[in-house]
PDB file of N, CA and C in Angstrom:
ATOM      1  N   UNK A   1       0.861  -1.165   0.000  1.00  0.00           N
ATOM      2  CA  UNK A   1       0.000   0.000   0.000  1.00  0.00           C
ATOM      3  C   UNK A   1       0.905   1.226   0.000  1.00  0.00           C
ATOM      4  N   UNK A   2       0.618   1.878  -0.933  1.00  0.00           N
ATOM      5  CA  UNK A   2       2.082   2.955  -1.423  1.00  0.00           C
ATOM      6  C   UNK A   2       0.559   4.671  -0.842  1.00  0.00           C
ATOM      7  N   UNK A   3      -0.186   4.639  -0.955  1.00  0.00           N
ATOM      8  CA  UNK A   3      -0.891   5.645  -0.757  1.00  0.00           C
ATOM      9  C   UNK A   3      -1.984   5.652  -0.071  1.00  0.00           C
ATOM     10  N   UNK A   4      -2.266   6.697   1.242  1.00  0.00           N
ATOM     11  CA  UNK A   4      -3.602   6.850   1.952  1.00  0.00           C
ATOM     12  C   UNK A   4      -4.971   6.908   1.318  1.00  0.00           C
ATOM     13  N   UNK A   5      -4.995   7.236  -0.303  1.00  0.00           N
ATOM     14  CA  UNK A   5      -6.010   6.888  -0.738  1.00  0.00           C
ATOM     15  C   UNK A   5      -6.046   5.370  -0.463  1.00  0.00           C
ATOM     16  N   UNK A   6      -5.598   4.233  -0.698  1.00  0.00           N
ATOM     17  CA  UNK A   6      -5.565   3.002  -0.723  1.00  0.00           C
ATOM     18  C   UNK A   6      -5.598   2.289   0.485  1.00  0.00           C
ATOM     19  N   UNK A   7      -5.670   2.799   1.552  1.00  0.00           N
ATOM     20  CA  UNK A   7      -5.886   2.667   2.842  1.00  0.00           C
ATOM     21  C   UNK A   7      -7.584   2.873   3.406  1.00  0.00           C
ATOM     22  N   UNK A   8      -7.319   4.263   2.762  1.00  0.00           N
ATOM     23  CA  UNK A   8      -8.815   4.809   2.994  1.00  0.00           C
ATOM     24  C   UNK A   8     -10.012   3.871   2.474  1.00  0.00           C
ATOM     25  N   UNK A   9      -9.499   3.519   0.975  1.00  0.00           N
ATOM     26  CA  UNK A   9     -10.463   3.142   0.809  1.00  0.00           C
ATOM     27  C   UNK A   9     -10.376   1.301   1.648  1.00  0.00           C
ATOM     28  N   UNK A  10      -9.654   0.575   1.487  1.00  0.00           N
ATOM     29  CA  UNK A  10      -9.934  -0.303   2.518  1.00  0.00           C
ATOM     30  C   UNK A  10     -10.850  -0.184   3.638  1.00  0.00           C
ATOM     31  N   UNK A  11     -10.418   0.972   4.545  1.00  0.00           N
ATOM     32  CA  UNK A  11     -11.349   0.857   6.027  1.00  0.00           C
ATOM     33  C   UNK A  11     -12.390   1.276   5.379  1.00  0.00           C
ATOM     34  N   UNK A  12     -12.959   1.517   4.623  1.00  0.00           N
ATOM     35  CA  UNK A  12     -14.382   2.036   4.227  1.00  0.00           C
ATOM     36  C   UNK A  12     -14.843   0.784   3.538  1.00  0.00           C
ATOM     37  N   UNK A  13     -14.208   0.047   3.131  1.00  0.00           N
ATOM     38  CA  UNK A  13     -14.778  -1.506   2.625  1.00  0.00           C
ATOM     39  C   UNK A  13     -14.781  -2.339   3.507  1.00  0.00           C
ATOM     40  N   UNK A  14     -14.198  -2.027   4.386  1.00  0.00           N
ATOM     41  CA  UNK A  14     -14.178  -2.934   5.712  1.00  0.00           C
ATOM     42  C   UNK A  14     -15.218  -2.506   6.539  1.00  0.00           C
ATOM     43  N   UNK A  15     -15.524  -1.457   6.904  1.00  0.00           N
ATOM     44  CA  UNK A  15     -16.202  -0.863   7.580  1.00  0.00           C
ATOM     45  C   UNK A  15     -17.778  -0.885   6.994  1.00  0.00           C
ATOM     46  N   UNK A  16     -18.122  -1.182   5.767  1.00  0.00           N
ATOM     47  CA  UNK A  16     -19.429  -1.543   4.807  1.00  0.00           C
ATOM     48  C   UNK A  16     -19.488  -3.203   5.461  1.00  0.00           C
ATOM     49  N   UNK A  17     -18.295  -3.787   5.453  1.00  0.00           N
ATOM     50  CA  UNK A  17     -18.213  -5.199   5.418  1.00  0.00           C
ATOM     51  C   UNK A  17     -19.217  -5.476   6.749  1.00  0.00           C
ATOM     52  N   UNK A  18     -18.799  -4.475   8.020  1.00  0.00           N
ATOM     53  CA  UNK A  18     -19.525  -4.531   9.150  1.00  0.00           C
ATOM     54  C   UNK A  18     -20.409  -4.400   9.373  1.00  0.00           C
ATOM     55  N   UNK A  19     -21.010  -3.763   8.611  1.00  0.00           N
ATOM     56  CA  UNK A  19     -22.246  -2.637   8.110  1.00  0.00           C
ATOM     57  C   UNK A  19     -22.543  -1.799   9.290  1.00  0.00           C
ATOM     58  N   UNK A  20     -21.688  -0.936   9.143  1.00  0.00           N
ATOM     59  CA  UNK A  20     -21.023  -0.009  10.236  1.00  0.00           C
ATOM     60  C   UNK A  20     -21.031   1.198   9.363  1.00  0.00           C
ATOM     61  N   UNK A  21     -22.176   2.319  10.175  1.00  0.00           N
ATOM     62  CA  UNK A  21     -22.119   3.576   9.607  1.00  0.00           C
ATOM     63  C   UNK A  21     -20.727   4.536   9.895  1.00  0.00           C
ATOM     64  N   UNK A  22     -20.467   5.359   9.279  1.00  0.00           N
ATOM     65  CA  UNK A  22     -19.369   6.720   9.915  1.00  0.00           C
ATOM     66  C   UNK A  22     -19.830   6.856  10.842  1.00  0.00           C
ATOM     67  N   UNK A  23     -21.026   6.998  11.295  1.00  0.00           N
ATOM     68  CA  UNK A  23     -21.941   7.699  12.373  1.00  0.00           C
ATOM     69  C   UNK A  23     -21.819   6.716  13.738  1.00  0.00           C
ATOM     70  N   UNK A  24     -21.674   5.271  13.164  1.00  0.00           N
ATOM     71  CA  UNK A  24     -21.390   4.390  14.190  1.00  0.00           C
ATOM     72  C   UNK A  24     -20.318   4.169  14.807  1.00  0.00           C
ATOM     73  N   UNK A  25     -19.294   4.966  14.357  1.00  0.00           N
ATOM     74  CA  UNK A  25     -17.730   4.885  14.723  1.00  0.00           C
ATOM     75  C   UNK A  25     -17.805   5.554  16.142  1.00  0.00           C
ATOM     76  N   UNK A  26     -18.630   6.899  16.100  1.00  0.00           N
ATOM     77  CA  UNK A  26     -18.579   7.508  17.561  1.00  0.00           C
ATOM     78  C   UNK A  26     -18.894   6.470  18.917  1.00  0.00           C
ATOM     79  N   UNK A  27     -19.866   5.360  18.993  1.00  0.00           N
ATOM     80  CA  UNK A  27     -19.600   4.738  19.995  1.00  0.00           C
ATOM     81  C   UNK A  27     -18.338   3.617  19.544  1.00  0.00           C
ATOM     82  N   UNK A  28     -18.006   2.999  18.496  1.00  0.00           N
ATOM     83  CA  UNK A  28     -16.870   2.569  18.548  1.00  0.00           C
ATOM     84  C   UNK A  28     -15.371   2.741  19.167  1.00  0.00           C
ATOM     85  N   UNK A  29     -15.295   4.182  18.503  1.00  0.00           N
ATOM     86  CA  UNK A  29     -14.031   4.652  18.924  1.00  0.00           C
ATOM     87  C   UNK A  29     -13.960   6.212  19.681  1.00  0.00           C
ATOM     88  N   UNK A  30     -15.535   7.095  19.483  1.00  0.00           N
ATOM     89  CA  UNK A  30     -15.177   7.971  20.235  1.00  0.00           C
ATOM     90  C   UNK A  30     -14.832   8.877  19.025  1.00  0.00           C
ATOM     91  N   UNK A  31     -15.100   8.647  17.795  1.00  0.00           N
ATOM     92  CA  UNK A  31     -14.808   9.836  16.780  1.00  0.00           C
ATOM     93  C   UNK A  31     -16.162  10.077  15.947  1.00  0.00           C
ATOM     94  N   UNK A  32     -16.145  11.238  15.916  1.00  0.00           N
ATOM     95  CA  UNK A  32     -17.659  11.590  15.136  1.00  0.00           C
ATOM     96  C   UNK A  32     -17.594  11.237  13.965  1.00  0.00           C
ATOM     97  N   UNK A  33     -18.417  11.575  13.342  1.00  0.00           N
ATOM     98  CA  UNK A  33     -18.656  11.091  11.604  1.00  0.00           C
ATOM     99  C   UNK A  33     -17.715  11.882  10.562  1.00  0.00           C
ATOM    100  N   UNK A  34     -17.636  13.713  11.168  1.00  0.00           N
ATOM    101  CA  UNK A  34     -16.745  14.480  10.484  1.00  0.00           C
ATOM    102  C   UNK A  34     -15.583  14.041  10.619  1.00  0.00           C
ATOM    103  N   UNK A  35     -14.725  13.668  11.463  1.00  0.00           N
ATOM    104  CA  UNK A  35     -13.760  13.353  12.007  1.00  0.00           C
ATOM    105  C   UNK A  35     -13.170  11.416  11.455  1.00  0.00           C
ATOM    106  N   UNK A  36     -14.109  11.251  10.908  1.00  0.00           N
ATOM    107  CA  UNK A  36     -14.292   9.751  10.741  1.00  0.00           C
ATOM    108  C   UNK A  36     -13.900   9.731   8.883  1.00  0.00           C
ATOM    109  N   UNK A  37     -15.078  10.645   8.379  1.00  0.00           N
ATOM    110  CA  UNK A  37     -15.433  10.992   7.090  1.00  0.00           C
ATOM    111  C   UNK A  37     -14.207  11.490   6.395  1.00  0.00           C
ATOM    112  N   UNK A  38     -12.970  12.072   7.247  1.00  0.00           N
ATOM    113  CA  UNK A  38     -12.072  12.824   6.562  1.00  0.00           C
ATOM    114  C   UNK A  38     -11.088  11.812   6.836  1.00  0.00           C
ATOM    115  N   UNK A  39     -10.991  10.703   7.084  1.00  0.00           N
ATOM    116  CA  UNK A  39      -9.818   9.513   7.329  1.00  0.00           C
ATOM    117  C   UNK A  39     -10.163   8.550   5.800  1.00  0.00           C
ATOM    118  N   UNK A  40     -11.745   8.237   5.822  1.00  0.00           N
ATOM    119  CA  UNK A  40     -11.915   7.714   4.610  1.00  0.00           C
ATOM    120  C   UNK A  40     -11.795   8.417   3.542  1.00  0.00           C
ATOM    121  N   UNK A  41     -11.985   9.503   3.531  1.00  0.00           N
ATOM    122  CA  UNK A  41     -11.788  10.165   2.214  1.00  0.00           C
ATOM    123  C   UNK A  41     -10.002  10.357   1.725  1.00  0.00           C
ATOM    124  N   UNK A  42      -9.137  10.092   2.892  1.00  0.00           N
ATOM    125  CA  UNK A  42      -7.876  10.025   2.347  1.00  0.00           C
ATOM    126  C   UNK A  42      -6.950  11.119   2.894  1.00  0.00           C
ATOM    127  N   UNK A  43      -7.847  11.367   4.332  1.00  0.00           N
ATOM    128  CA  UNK A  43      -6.673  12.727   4.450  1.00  0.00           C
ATOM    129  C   UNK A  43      -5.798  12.197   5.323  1.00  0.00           C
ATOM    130  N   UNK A  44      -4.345  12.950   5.496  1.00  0.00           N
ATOM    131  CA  UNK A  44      -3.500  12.299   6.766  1.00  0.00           C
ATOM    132  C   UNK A  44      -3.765  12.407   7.593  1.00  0.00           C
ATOM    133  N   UNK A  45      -3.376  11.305   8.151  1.00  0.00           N
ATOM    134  CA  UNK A  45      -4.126  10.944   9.784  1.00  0.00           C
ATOM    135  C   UNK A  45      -2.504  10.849  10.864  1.00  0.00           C
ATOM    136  N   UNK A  46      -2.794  11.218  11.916  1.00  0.00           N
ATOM    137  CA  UNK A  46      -1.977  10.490  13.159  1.00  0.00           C
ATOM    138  C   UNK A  46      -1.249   8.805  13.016  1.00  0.00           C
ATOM    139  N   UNK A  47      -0.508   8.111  13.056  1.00  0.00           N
ATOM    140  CA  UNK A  47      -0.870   7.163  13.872  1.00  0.00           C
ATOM    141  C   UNK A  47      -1.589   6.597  14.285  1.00  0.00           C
ATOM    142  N   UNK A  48      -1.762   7.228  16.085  1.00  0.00           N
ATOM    143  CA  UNK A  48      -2.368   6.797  16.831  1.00  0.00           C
ATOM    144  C   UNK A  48      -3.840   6.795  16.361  1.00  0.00           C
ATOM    145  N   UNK A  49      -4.311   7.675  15.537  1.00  0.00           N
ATOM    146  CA  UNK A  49      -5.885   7.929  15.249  1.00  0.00           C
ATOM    147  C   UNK A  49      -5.854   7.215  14.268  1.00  0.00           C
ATOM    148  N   UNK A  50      -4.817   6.397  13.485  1.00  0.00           N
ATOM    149  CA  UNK A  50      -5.049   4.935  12.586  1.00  0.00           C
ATOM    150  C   UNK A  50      -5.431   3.682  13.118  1.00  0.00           C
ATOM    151  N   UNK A  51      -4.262   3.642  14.517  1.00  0.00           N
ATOM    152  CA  UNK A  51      -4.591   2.148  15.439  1.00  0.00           C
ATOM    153  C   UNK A  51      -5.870   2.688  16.370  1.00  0.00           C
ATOM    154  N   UNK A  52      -6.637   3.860  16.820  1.00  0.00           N
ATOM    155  CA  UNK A  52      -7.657   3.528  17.404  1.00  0.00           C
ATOM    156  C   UNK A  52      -8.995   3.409  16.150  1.00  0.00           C
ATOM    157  N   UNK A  53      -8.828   3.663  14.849  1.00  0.00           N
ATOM    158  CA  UNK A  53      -9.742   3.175  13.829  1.00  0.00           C
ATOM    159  C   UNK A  53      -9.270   1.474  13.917  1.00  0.00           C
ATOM    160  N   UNK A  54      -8.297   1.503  13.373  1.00  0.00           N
ATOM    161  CA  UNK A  54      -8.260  -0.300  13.186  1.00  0.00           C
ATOM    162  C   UNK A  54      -8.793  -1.128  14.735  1.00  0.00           C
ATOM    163  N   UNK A  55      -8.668  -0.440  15.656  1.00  0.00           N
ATOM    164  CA  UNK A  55      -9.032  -1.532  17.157  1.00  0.00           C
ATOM    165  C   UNK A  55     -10.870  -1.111  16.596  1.00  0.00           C
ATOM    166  N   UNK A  56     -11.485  -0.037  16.267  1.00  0.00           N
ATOM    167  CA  UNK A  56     -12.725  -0.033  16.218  1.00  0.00           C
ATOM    168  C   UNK A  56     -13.164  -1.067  15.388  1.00  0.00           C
ATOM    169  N   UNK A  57     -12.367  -1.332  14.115  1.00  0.00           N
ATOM    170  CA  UNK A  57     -12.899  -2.280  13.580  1.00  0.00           C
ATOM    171  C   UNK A  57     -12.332  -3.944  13.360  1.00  0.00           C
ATOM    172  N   UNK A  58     -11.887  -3.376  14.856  1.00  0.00           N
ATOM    173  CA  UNK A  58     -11.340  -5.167  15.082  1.00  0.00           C
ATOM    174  C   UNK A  58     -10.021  -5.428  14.100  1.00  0.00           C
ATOM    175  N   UNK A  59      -9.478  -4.753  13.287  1.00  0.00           N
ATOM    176  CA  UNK A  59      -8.519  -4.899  12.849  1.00  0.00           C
ATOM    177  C   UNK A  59      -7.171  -4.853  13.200  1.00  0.00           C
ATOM    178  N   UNK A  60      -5.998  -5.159  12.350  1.00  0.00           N
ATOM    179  CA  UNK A  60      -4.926  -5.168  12.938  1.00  0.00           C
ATOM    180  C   UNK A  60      -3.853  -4.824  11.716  1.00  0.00           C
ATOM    181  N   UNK A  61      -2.775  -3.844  12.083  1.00  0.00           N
ATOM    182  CA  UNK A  61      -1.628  -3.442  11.665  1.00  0.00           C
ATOM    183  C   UNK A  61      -0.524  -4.516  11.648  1.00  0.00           C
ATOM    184  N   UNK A  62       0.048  -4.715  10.479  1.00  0.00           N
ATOM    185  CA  UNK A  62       1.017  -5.746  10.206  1.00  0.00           C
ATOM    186  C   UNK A  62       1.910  -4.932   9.142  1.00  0.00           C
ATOM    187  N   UNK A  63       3.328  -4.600  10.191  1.00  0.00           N
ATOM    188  CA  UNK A  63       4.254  -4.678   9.290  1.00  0.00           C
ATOM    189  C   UNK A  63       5.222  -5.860   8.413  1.00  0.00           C
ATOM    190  N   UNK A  64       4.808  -5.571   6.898  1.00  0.00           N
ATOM    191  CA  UNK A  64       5.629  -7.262   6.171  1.00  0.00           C
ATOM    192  C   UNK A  64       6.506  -6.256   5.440  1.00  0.00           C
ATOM    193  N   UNK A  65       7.613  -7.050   5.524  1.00  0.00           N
ATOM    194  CA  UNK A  65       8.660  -6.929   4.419  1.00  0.00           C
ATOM    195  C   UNK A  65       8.412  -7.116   3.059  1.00  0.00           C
ATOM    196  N   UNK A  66       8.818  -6.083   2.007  1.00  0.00           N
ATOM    197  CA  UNK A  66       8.205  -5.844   0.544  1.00  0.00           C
ATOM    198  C   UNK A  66       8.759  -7.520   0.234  1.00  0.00           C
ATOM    199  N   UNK A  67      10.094  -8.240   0.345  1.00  0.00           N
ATOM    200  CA  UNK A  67       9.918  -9.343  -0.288  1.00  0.00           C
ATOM    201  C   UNK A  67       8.893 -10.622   0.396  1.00  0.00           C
ATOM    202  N   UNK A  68       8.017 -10.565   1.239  1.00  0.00           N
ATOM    203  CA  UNK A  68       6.996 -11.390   1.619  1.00  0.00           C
ATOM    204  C   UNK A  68       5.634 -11.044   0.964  1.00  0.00           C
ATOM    205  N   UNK A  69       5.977  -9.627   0.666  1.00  0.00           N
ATOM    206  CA  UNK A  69       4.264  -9.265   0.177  1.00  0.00           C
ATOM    207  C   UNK A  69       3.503 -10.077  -0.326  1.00  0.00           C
ATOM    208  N   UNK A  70       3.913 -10.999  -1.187  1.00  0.00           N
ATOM    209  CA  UNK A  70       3.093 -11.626  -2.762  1.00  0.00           C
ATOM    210  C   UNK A  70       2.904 -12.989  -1.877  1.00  0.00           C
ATOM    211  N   UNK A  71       4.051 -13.709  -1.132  1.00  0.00           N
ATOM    212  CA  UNK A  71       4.090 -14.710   0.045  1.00  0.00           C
ATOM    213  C   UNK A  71       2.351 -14.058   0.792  1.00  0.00           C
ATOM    214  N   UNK A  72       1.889 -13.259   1.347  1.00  0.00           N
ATOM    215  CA  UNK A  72       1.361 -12.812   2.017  1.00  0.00           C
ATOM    216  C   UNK A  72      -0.330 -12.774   1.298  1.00  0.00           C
ATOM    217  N   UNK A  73       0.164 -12.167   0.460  1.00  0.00           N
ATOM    218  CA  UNK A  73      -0.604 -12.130  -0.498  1.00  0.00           C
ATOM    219  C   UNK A  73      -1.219 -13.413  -1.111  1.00  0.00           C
ATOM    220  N   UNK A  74      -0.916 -14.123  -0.804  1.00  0.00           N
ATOM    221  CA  UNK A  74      -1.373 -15.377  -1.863  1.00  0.00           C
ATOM    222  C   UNK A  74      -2.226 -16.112  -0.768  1.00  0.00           C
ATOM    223  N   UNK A  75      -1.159 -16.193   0.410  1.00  0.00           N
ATOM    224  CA  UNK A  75      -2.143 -17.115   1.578  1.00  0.00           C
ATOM    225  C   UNK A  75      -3.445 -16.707   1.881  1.00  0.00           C
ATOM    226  N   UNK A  76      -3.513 -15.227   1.830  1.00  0.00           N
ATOM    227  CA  UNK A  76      -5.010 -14.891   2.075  1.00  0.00           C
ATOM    228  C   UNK A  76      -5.969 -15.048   0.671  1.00  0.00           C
ATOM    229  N   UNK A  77      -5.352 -15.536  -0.105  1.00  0.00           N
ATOM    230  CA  UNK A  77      -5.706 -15.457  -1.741  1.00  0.00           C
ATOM    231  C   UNK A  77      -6.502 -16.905  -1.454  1.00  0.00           C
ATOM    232  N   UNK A  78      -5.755 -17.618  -0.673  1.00  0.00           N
ATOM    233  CA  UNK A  78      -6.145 -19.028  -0.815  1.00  0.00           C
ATOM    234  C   UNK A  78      -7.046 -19.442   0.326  1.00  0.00           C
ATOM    235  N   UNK A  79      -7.294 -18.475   0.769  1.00  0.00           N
ATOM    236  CA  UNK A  79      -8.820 -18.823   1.416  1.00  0.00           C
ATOM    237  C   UNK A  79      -9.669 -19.222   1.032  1.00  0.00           C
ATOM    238  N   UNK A  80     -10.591 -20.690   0.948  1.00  0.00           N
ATOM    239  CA  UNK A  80     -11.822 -20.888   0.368  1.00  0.00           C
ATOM    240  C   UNK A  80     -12.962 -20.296   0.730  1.00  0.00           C
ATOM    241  N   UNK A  81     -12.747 -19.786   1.816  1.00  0.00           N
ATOM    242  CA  UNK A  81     -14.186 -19.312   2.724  1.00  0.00           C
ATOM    243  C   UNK A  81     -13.949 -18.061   2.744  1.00  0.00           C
ATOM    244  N   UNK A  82     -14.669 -16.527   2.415  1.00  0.00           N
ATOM    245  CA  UNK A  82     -14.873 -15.444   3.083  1.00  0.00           C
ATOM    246  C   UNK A  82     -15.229 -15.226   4.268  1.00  0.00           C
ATOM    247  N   UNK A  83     -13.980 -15.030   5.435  1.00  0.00           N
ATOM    248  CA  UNK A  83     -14.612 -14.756   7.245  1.00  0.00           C
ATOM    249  C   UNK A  83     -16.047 -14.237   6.742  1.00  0.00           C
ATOM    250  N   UNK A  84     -16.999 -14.999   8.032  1.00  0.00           N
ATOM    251  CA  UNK A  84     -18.491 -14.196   8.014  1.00  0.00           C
ATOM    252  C   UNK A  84     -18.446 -13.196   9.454  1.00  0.00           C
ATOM    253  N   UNK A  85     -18.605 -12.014   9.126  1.00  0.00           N
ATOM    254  CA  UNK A  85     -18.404 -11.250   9.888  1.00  0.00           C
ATOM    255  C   UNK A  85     -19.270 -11.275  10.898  1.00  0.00           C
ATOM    256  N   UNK A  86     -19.207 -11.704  12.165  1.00  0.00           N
ATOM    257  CA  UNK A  86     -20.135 -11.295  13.298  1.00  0.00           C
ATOM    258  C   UNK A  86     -19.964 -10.427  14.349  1.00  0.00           C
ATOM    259  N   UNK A  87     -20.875  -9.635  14.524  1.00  0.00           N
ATOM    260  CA  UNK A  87     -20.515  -8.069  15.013  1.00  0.00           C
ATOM    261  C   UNK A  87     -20.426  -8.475  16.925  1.00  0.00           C
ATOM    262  N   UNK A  88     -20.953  -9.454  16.836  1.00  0.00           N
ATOM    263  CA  UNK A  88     -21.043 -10.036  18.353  1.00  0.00           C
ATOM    264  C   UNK A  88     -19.869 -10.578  19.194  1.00  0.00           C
ATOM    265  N   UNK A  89     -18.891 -10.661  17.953  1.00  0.00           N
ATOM    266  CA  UNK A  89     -17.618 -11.546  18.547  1.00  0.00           C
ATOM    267  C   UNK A  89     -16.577 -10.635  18.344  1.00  0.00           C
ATOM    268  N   UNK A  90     -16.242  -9.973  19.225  1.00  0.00           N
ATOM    269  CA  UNK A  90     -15.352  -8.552  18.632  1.00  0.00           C
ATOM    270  C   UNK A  90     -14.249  -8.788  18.943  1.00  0.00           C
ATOM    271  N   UNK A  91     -13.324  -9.867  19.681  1.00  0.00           N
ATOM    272  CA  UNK A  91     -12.242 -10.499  19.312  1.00  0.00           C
ATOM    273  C   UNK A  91     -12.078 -12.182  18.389  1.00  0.00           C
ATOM    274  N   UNK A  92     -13.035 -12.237  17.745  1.00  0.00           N
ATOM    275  CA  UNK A  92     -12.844 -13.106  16.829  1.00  0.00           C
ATOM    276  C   UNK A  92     -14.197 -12.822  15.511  1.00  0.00           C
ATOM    277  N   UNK A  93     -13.725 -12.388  14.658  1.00  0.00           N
ATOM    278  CA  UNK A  93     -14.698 -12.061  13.847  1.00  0.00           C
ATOM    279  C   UNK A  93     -15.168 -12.824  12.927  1.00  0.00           C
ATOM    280  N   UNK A  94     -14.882 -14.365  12.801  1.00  0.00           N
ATOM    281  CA  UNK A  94     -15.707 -15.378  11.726  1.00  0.00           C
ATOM    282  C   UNK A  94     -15.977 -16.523  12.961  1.00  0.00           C
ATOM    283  N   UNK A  95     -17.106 -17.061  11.817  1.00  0.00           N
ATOM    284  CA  UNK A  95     -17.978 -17.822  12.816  1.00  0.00           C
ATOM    285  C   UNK A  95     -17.382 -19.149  12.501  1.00  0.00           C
ATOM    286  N   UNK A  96     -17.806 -20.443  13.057  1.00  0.00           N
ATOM    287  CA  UNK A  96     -17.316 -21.911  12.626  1.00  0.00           C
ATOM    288  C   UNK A  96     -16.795 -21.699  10.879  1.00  0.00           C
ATOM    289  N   UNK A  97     -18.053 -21.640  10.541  1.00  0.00           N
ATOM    290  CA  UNK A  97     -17.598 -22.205   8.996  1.00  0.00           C
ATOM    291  C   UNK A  97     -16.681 -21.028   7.941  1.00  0.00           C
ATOM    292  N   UNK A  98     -15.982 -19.884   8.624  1.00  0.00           N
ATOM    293  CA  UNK A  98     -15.455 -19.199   7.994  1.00  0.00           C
ATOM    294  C   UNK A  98     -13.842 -19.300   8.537  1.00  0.00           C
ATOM    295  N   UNK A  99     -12.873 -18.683   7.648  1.00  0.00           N
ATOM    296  CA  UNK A  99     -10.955 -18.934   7.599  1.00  0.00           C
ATOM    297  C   UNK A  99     -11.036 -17.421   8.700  1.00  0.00           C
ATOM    298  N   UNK A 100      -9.999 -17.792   9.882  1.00  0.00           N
ATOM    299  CA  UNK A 100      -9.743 -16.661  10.556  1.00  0.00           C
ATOM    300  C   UNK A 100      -8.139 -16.258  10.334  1.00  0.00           C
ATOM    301  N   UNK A 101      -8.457 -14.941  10.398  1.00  0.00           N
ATOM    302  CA  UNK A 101      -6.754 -14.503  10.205  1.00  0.00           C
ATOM    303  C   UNK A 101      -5.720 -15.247  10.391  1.00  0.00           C
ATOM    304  N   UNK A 102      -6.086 -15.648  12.000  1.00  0.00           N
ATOM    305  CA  UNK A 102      -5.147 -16.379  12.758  1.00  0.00           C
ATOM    306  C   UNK A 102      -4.457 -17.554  11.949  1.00  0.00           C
ATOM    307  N   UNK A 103      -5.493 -18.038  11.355  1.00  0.00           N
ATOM    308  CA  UNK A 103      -4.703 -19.471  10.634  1.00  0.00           C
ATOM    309  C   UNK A 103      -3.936 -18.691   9.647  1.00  0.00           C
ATOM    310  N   UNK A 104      -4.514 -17.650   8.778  1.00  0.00           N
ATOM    311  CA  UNK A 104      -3.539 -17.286   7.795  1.00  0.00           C
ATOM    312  C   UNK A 104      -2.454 -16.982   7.944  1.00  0.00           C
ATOM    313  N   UNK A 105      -2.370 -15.874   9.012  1.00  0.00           N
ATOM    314  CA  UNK A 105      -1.030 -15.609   9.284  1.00  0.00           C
ATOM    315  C   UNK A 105      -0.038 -16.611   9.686  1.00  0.00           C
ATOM    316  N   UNK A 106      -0.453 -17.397  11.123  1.00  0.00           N
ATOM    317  CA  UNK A 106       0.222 -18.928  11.119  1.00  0.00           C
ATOM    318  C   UNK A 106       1.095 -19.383  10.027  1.00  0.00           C
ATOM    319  N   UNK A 107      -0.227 -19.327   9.233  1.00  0.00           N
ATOM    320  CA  UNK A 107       0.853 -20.289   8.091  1.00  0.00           C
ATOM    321  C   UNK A 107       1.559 -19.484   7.486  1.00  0.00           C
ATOM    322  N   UNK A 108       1.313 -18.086   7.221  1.00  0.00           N
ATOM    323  CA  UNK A 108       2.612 -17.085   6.791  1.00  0.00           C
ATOM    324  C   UNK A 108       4.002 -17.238   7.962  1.00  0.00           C
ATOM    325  N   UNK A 109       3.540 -17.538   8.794  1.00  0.00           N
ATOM    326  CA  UNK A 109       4.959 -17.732   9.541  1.00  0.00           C
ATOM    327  C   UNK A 109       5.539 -19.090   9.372  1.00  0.00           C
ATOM    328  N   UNK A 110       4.733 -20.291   9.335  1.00  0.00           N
ATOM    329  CA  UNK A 110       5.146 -21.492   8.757  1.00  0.00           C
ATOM    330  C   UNK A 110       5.556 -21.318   7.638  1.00  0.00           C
ATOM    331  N   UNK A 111       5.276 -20.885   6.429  1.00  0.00           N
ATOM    332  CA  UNK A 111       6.391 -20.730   5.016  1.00  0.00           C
ATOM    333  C   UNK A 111       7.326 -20.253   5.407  1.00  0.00           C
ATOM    334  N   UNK A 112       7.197 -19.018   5.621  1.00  0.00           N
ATOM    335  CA  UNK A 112       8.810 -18.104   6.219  1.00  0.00           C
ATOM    336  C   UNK A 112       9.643 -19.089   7.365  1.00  0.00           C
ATOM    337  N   UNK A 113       9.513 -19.604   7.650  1.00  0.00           N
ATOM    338  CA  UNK A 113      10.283 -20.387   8.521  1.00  0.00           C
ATOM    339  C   UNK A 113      10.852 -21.830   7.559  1.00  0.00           C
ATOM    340  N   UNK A 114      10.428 -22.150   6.768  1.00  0.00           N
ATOM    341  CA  UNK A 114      10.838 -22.913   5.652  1.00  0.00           C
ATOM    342  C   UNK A 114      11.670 -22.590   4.355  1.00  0.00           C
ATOM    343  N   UNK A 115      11.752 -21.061   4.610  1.00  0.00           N
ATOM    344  CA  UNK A 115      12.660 -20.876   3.564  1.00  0.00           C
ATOM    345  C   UNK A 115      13.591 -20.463   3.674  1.00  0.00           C
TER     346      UNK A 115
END
């Protein structure tokens, strides 16, 4: 991800994924909709006002090294299942029959450890 447009628009596809208004972020995280509205649209943000959006939406910051990207890239490629998002489980966000991060990444550390 080379640009905050490309960010932006992620948490706003993520944040549809939840079906989570701008408006709903204020009890999430404590940021209003204006304040919310100008992160998706691509403006620079803080840091810290990145990781308290990603904890709102249960997400998580991962720094990878540019030569793992495509490594990285592929494992989540090879998910058969789309996580089903349940708004009820806010430290685990797929239900039985959906792939959770956790395994993906796992096994991103199992390849990398094999090569």
């Amino acid at each position: 991800m080379k640009h905050l447009s490309e960010l932006a628009t992620e948490l706003k596809h993520y944040r549809e994924q939840l079906a989570l208004s701008q408006k709903d972020m204020l009890l999430n995280i404590g940021m209003s909709q204006q304040q919310y509205q100008r992160i998706e649209s691509g403006s620079d943000t803080r840091l810290s006002t990145l990781l308290r959006v990603l904890e709102g939406l249960n997400l998580e910051m991962m720094i990878v090294p540019k030569q793992h990207i495509s490594a990285v890239k592929a494992l989540i490629n090879q998910a058969t299942l789309e996580p089903e998002i349940d708004r009820h489980l806010p430290n685990n966000l797929t239900t039985e029959t959906g792939t959770s991060w956790d395994k993906v990444l796992h096994s991103v550390d199992d390849k990398e450890d094999n090569l």
